[in-house]
Protein backbone atom coordinates (compact mmCIF):
# COMPACT_ATOMS: atom_id res chain seq x y z
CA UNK A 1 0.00 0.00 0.00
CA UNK A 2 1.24 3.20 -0.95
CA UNK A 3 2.57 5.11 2.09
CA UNK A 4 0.46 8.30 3.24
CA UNK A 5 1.63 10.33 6.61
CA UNK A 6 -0.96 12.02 8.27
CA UNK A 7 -0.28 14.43 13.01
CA UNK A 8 -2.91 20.27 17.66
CA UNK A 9 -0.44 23.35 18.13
CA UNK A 10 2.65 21.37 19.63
CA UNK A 11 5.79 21.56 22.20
CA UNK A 12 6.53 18.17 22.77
CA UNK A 13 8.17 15.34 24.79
CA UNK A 14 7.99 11.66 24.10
CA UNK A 15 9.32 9.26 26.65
CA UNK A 16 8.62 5.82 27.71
CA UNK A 17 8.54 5.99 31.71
CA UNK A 18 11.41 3.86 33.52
CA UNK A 19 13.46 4.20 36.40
CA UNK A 20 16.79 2.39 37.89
CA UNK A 21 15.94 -0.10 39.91
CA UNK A 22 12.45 1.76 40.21
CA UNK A 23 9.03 0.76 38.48
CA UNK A 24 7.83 0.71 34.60
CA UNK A 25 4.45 1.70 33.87
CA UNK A 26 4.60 1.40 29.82
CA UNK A 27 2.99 5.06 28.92
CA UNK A 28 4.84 6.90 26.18
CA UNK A 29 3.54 10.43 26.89
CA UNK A 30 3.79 13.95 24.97
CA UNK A 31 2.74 17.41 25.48
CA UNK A 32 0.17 18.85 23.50
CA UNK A 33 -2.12 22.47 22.92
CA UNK A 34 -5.89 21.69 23.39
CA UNK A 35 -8.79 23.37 25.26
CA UNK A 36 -10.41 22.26 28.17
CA UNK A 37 -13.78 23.42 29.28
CA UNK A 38 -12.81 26.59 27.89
CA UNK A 39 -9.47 26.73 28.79
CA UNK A 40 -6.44 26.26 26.28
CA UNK A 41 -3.06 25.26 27.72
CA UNK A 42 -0.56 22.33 27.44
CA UNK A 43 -1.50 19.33 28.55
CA UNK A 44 0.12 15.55 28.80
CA UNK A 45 -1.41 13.27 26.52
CA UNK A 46 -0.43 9.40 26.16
CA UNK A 47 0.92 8.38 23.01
CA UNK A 48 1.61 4.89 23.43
CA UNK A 49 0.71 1.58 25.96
CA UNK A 50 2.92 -1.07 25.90
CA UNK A 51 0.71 -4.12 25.49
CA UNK A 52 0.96 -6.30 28.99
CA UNK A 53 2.39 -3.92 30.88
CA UNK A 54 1.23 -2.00 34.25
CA UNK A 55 -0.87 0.49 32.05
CA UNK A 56 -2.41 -1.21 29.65
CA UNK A 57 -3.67 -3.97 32.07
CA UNK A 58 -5.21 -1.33 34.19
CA UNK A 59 -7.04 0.40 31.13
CA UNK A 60 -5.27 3.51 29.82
CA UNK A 61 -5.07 4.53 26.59
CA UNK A 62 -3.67 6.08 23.65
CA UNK A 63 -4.88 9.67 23.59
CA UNK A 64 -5.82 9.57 27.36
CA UNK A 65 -5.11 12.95 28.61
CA UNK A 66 -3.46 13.04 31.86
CA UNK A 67 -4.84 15.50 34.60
CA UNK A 68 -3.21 14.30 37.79
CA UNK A 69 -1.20 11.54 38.85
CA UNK A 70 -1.48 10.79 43.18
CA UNK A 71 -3.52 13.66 43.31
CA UNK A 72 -0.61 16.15 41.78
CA UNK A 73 -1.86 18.29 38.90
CA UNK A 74 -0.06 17.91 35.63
CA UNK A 75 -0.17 20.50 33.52
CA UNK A 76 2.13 23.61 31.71
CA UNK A 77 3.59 24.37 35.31
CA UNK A 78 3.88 20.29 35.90
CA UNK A 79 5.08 17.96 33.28
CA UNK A 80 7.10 15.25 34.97
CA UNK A 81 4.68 12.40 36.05
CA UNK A 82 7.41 11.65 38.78
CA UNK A 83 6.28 7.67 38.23
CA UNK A 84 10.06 6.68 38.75
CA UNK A 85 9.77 5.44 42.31
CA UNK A 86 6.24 5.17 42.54
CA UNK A 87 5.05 1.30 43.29
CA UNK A 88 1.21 2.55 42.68
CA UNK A 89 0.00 5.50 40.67
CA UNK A 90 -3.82 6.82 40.39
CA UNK A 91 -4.07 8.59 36.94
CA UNK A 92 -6.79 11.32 36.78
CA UNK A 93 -8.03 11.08 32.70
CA UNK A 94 -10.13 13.11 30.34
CA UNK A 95 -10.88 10.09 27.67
CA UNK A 96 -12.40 11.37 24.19
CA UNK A 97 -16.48 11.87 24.62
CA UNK A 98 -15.78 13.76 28.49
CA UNK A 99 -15.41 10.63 30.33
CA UNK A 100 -13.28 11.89 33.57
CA UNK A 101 -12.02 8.14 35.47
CA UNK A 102 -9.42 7.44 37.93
CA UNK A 103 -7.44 4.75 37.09
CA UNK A 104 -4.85 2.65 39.77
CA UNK A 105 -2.15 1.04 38.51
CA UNK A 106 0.79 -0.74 40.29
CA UNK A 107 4.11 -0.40 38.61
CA UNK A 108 6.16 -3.63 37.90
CA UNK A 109 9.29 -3.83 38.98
CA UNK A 110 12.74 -3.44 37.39
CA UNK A 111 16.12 -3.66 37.85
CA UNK A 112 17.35 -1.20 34.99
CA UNK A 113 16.74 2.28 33.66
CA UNK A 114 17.73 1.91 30.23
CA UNK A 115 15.24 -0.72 28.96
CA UNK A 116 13.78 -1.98 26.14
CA UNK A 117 10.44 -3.77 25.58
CA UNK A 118 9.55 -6.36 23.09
CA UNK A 119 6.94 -3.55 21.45
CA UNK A 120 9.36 -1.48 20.85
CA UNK A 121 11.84 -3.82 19.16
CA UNK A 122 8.81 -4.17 16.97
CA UNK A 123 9.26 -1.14 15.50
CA UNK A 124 13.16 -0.96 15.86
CA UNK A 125 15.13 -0.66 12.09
CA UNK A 126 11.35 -1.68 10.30
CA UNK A 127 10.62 0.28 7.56
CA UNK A 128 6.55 0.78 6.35
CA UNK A 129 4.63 -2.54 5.55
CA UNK A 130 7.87 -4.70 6.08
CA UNK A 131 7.97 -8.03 7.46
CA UNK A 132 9.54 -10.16 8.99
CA UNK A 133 10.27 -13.21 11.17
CA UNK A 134 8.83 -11.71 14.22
CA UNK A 135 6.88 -8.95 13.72
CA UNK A 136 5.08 -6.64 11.12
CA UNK A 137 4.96 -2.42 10.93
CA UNK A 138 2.34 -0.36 9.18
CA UNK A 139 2.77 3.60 9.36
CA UNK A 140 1.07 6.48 8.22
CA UNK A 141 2.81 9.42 7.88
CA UNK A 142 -0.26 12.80 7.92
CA UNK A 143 2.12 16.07 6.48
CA UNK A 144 0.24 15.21 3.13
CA UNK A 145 -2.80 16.01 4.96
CA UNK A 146 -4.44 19.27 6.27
CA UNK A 147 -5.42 19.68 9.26
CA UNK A 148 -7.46 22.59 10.82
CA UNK A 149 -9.18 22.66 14.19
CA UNK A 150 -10.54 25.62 16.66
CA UNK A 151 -8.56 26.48 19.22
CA UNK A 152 -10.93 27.22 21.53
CA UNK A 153 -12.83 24.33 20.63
CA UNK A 154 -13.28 21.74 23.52
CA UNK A 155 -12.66 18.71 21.61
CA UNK A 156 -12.55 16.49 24.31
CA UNK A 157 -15.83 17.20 25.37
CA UNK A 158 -17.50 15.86 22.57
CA UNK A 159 -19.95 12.56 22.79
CA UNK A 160 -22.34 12.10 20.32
CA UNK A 161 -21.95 13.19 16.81
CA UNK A 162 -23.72 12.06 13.25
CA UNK A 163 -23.00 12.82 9.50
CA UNK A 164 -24.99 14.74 7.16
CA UNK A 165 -24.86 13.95 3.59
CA UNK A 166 -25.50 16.26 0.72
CA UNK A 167 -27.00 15.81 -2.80
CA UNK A 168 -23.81 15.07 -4.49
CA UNK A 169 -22.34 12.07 -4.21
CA UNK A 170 -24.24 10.93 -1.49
CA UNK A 171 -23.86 7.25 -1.86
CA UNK A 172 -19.97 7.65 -2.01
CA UNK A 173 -20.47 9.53 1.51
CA UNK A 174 -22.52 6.87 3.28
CA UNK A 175 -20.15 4.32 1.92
CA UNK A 176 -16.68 6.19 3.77
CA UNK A 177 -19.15 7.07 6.49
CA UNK A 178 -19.58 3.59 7.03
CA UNK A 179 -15.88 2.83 7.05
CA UNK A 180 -15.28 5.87 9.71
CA UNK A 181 -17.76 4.89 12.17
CA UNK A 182 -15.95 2.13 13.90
CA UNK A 183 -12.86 4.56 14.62
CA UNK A 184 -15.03 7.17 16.10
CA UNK A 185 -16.72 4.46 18.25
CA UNK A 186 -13.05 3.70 19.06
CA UNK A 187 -12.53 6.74 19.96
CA UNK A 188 -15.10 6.57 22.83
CA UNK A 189 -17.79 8.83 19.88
CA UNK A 190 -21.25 7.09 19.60
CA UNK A 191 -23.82 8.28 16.95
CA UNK A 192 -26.75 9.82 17.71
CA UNK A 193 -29.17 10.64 14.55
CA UNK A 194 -31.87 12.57 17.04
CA UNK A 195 -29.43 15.09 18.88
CA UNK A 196 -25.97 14.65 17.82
CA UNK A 197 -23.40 17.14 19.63
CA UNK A 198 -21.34 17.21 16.70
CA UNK A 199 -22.05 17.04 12.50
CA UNK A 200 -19.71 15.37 10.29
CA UNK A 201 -19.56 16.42 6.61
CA UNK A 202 -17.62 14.17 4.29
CA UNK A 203 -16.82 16.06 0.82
CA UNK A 204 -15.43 13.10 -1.70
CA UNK A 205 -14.58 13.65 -5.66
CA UNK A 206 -12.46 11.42 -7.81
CA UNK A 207 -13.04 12.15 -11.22
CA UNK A 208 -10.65 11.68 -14.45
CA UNK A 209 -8.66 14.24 -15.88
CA UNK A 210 -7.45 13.92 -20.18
CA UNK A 211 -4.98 16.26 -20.63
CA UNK A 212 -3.41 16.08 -24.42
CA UNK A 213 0.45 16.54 -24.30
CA UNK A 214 1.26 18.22 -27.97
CA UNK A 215 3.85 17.24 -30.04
CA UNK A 216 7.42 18.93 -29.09
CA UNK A 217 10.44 18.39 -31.31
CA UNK A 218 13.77 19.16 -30.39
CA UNK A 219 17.53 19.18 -32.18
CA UNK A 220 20.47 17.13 -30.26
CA UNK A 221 23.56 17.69 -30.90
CA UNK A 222 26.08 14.75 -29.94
CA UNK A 223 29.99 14.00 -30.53
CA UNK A 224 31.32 10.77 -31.45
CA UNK A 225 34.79 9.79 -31.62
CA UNK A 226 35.68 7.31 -34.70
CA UNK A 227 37.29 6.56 -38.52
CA UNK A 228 35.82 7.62 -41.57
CA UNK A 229 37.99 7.45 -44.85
CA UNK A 230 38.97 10.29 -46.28
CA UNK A 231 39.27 12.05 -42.59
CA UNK A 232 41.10 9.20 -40.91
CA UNK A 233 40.28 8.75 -36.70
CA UNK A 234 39.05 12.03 -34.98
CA UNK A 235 35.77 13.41 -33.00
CA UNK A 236 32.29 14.52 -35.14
CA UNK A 237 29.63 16.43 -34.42
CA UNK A 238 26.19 14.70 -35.08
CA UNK A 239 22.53 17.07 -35.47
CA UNK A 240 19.72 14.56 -34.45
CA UNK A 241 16.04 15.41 -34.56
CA UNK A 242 13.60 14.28 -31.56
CA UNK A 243 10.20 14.24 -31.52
CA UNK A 244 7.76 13.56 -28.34
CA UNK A 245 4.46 14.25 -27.10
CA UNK A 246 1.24 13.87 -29.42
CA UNK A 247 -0.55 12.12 -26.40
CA UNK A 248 -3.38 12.32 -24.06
CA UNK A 249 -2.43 11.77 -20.38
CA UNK A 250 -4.96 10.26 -18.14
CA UNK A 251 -4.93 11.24 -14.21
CA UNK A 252 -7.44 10.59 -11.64
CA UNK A 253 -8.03 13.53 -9.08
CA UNK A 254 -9.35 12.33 -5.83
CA UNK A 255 -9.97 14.87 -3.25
CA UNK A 256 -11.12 13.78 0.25
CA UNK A 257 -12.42 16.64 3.47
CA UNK A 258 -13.93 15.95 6.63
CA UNK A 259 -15.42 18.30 8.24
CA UNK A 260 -16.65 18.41 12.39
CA UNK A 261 -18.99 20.95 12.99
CA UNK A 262 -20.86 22.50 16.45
CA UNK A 263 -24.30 20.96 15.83
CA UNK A 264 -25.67 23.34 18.78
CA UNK A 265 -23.65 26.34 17.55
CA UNK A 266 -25.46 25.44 13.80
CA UNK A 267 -28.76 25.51 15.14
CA UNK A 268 -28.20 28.78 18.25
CA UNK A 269 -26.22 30.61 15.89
CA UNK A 270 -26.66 30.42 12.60
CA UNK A 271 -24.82 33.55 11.52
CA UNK A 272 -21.64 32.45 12.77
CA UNK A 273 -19.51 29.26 11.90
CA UNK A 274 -19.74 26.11 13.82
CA UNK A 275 -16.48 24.87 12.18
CA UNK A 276 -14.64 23.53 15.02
CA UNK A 277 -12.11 20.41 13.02
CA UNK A 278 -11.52 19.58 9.44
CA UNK A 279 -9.18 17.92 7.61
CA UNK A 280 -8.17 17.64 3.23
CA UNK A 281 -6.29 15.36 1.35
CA UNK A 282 -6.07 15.33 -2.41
CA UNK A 283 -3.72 12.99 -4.91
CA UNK A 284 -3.41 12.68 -8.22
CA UNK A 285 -2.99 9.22 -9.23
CA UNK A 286 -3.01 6.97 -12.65
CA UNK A 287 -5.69 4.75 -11.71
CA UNK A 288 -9.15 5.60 -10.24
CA UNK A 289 -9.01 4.75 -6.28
CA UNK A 290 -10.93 2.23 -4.75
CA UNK A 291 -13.14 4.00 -1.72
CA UNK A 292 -12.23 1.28 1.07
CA UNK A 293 -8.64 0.86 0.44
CA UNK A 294 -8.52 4.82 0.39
CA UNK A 295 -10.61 5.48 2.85
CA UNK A 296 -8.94 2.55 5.04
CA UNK A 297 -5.60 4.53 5.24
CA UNK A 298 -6.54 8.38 4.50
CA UNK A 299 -9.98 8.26 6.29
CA UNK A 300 -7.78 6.84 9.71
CA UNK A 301 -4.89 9.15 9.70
CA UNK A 302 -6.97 12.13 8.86
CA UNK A 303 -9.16 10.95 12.36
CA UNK A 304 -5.80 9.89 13.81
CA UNK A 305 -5.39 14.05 14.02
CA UNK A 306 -9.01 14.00 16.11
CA UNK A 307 -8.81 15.18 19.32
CA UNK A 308 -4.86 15.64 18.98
CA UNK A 309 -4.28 17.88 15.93
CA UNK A 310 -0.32 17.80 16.11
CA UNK A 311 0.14 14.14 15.75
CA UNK A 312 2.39 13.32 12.97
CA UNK A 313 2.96 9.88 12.55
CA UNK A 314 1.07 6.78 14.09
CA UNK A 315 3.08 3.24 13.53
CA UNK A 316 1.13 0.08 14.59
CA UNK A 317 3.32 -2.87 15.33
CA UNK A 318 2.46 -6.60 15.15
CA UNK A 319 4.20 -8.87 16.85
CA UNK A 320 4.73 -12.18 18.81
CA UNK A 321 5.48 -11.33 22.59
CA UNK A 322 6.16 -13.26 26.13
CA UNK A 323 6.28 -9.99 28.29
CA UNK A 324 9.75 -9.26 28.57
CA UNK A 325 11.34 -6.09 29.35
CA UNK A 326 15.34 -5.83 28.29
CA UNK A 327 18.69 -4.44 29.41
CA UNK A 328 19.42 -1.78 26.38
CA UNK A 329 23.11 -2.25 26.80
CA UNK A 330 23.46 -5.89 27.82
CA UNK A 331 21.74 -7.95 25.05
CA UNK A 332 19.19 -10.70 26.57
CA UNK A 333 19.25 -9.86 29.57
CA UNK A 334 15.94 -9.45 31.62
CA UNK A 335 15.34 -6.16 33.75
CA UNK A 336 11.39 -6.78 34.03
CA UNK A 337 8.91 -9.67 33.37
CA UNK A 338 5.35 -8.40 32.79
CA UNK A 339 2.94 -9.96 35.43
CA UNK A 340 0.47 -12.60 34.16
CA UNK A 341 2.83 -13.02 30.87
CA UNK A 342 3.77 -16.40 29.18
CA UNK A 343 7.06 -15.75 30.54
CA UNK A 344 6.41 -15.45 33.92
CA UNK A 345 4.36 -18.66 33.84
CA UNK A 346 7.61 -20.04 32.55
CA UNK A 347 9.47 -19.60 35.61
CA UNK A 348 11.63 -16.27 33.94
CA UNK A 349 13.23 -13.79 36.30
CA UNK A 350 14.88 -10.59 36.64
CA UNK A 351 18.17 -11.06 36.03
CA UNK A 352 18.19 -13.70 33.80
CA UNK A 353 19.90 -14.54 30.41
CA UNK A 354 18.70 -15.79 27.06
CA UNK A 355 21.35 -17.36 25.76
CA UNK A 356 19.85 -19.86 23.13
CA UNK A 357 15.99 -20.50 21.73
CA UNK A 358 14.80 -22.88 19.66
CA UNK A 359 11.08 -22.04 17.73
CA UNK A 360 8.62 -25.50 18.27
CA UNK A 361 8.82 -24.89 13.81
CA UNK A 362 11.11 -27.04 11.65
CA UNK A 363 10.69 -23.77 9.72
CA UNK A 364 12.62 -21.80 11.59
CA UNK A 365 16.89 -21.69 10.66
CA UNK A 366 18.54 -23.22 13.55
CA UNK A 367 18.75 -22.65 16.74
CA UNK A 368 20.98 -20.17 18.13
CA UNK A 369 24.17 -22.18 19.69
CA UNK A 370 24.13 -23.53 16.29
CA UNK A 371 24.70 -20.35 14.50
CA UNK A 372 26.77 -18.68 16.73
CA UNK A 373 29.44 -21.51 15.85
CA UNK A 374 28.37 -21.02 11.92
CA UNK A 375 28.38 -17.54 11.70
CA UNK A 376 32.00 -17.64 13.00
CA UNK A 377 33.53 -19.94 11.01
CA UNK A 378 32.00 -19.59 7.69
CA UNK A 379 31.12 -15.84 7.14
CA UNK A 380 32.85 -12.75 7.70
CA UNK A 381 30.43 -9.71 6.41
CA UNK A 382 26.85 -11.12 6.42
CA UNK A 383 24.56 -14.04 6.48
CA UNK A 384 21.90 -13.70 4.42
CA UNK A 385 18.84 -15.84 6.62
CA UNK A 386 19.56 -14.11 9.24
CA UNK A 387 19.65 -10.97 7.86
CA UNK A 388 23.47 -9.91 9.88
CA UNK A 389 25.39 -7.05 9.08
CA UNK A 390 28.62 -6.53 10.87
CA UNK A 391 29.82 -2.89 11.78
CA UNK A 392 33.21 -1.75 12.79
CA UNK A 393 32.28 -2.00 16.55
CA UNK A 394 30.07 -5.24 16.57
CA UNK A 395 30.76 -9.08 16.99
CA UNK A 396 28.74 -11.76 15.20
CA UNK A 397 27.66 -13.03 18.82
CA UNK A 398 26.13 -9.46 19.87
CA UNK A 399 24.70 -8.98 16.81
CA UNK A 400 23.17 -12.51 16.52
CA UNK A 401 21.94 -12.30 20.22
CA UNK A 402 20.81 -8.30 19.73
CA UNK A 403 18.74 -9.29 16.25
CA UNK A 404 17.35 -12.95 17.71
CA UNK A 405 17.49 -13.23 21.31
CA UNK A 406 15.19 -9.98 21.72
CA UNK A 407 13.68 -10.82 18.57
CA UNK A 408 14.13 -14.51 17.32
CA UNK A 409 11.75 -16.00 19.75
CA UNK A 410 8.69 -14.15 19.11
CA UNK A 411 7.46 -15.91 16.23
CA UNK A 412 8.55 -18.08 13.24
CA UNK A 413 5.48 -16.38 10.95
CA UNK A 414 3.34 -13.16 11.79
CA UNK A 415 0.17 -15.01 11.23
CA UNK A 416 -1.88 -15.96 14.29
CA UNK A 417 -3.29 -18.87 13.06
CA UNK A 418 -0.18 -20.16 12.37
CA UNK A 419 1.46 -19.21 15.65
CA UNK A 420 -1.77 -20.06 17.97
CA UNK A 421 -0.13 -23.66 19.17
CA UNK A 422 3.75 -22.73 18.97
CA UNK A 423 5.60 -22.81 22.02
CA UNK A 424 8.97 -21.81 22.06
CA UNK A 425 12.22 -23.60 24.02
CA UNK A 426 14.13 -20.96 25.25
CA UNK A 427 17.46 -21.64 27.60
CA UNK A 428 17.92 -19.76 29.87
CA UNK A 429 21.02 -18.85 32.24
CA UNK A 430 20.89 -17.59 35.94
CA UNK A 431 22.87 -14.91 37.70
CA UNK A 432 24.60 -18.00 39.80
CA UNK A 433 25.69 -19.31 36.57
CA UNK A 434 22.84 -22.22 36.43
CA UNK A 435 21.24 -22.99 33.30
CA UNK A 436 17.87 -24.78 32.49
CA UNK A 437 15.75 -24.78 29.47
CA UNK A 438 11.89 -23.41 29.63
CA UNK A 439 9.11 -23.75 27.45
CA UNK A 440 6.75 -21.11 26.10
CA UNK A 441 4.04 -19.93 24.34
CA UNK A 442 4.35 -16.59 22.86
CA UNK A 443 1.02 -14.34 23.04
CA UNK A 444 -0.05 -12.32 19.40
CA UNK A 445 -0.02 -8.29 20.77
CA UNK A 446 -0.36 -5.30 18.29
CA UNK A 447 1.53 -1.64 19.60
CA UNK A 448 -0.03 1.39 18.61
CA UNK A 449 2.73 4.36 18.58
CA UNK A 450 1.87 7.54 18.04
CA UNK A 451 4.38 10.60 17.23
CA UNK A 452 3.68 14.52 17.33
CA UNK A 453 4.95 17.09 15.03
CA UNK A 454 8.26 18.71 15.19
């Protein structure tokens, strides 16, 4: 699929909240511009959950804003969440259609600051629709797309909404209508036909475009070095006549707006606008677009930029997990073990090592004690299966154990019907130098990332 990028008024911060030997809660957080019952500042928004972790098994989400944290206002004044050495947390959060909640969560425990989960190895050196053995990455990038929004607008605050469909093209609209509704309704939106709070108004063309390209001629003048009797060896000039053009080109211009409008401003004030979000996206393209496969990826990131109009980039991740957390600088070994996870059932600790796995599929290349002793012999730049490159400053052995160990054991295919009776053998080496083999069954998780604007 072609790649489209798609991202309110931003000053921004992303982090993903750890502390040494402290407590990981999984939120990858940024500040954003918005307005709150009528009141426009900077607020903390969550950008990311890592599946399994502290946050996502207590309910918080992607786009949650964050008010206060142990009763401690966050806000312009107040951006650090000061989670670091916090074993519980209560998160005050404004959730899209004004739901206020308090949410409890208990950090999990870790023995490392500089950590790395399996999500986010999912998206580590993967470029947009790639595969591979462990995990898959779509993104869509929004600066193609437009994005407008009031600033005084409470966007938030928003529950109920509807379209409206004009005379033109109507059927078109009720057909991408149909394909938006179940991201509002993710969102936390529900539709309401009798008294909506908002009105959406989708605007869709796609027509083609003949365009004749007339003929052009034009003189070339080229030097060639050879023999010709008379003259003997030597360079000639050579006039040469070109003709192009004499066509007709044939474009298709598809143009796409939504449009969020005040649908008690509409009716209470009809002389002034009740604009309060839109957002356009036009292409020219060489075949006429199908509505569902356009819609499917222009239609999401343009509502991607609803309530948070500064997002810039949203990159979902699928991938084959246990619930490991990792040492950044020490490949394979553990610093946190998510609680409830296949790997916790298997008996994995903090401070263990990974030092071989071997996938339950005879489709999988070997296990990894064997191609440690391959790799070294036999290659000296790369090895092509398991896709190794070697830099200056790397050994085969890091680089095996920093692309499989964290990686390797996830998954022999990205399908889940494939995957849904794998288990994995995985040995495993103690602090006190002990080693012991488990068995595992990895758990199918998808990581939504999102990314503001510079």
């Amino acid at each position: 699929m072609k790649k489209i990028v798609l991202l309110f008024v931003v000053f921004h911060i992303t982090i993903t909240l750890t502390a040494q030997d402290g407590y990981f809660y999984g939120i990858r957080y940024g500040k954003i511009s918005t307005c709150i019952d009528g009141q426009t500042g900077y607020y903390t928004a969550i950008l990311g959950v890592t599946p399994t972790s502290s946050a996502d098994q207590a309910g918080l989400k992607p786009f949650d804003l964050i008010l206060s944290i142990n009763g401690v206002k966050i806000d312009e004044n107040n951006t650090s969440l000061n989670l670091f050495s916090a074993p519980e947390a209560e998160f005050e959060i404004l959730r899209m259609g004004n739901i206020h909640t308090l949410i409890k969560a208990c950090g999990m425990k870790i023995s490392k600051s500089n950590l790395i989960s399996e999500a986010e190895w999912a998206t580590i050196g993967m470029s947009d629709g790639q595969y591979s053995l462990y995990s898959t990455i779509r993104t869509l990038d929004i600066d193609p797309i437009q994005v407008f929004s009031d600033p005084e607008a409470s966007l938030y605050q928003y529950c109920t909404y509807d379209f409206d469909f004009s005379e033109s093209n109507t059927l078109q609209q009720k057909e991408i209508a149909s394909y938006l509704e179940p991201v509002l309704t993710q969102k936390g939106m529900k539709r309401d036909r009798i008294n909506p709070e908002m009105i959406i108004i989708i605007d869709f063309y796609s027509d083609r475009r003949d365009q004749y390209v007339p003929p052009t001629q034009r003189i070339v003048t080229r030097y060639k070095y050879g023999f010709e009797i008379g003259s003997g060896w030597g360079t000639r000039q050579y006039v040469e006549t070109q003709k192009s053009g004499d066509y007709t080109k044939t474009e298709f211009l598809t143009k796409l707006t939504i449009t969020m409008l005040d649908a008690k401003k509409m009716t209470s004030e009809p002389n002034k606008s009740a604009n309060i979000w839109a957002a356009n996206y036009e292409t020219l393209s060489s075949v006429k677009v199908d509505i569902k496969t356009f819609t499917d990826a222009i239609g999401l990131a343009m509502l991607n930029c609803f309530p948070i109009k500064s997002i810039g980039l949203m990159e979902v991740s699928s991938y084959w997990g246990i619930g490991l957390l990792f040492d950044n600088n020490n490949e394979g070994f553990v610093v946190g073990v998510m609680p409830g996870s296949p790997a916790e059932k298997a008996g994995i600790k903090i401070g263990d090592e990974l030092v071989s796995t071997k996938p339950g599929s005879s489709r999988f290349p070997c296990e990894m004690d064997y191609a440690l002793q391959y790799l070294g012999k036999k290659h000296h730049k790369n090895f092509n299966n398991f896709n190794l490159y070697r830099s200056s400053n790397t050994t085969y052995e890091n680089e095996i154990i920093s692309q499989y160990i964290n990686r390797m054991y996830t998954s022999t295919t990205h399908t889940p019907e494939y995957n849904s009776n794998q288990q994995l053998e995985i040995k495993i080496k103690r602090p006190d130098k002990t080693k012991f083999v488990v068995k595992v069954k990895p758990v199918y998780q998808k990581y939504y990332k999102y990314t503001l604007k510079d």
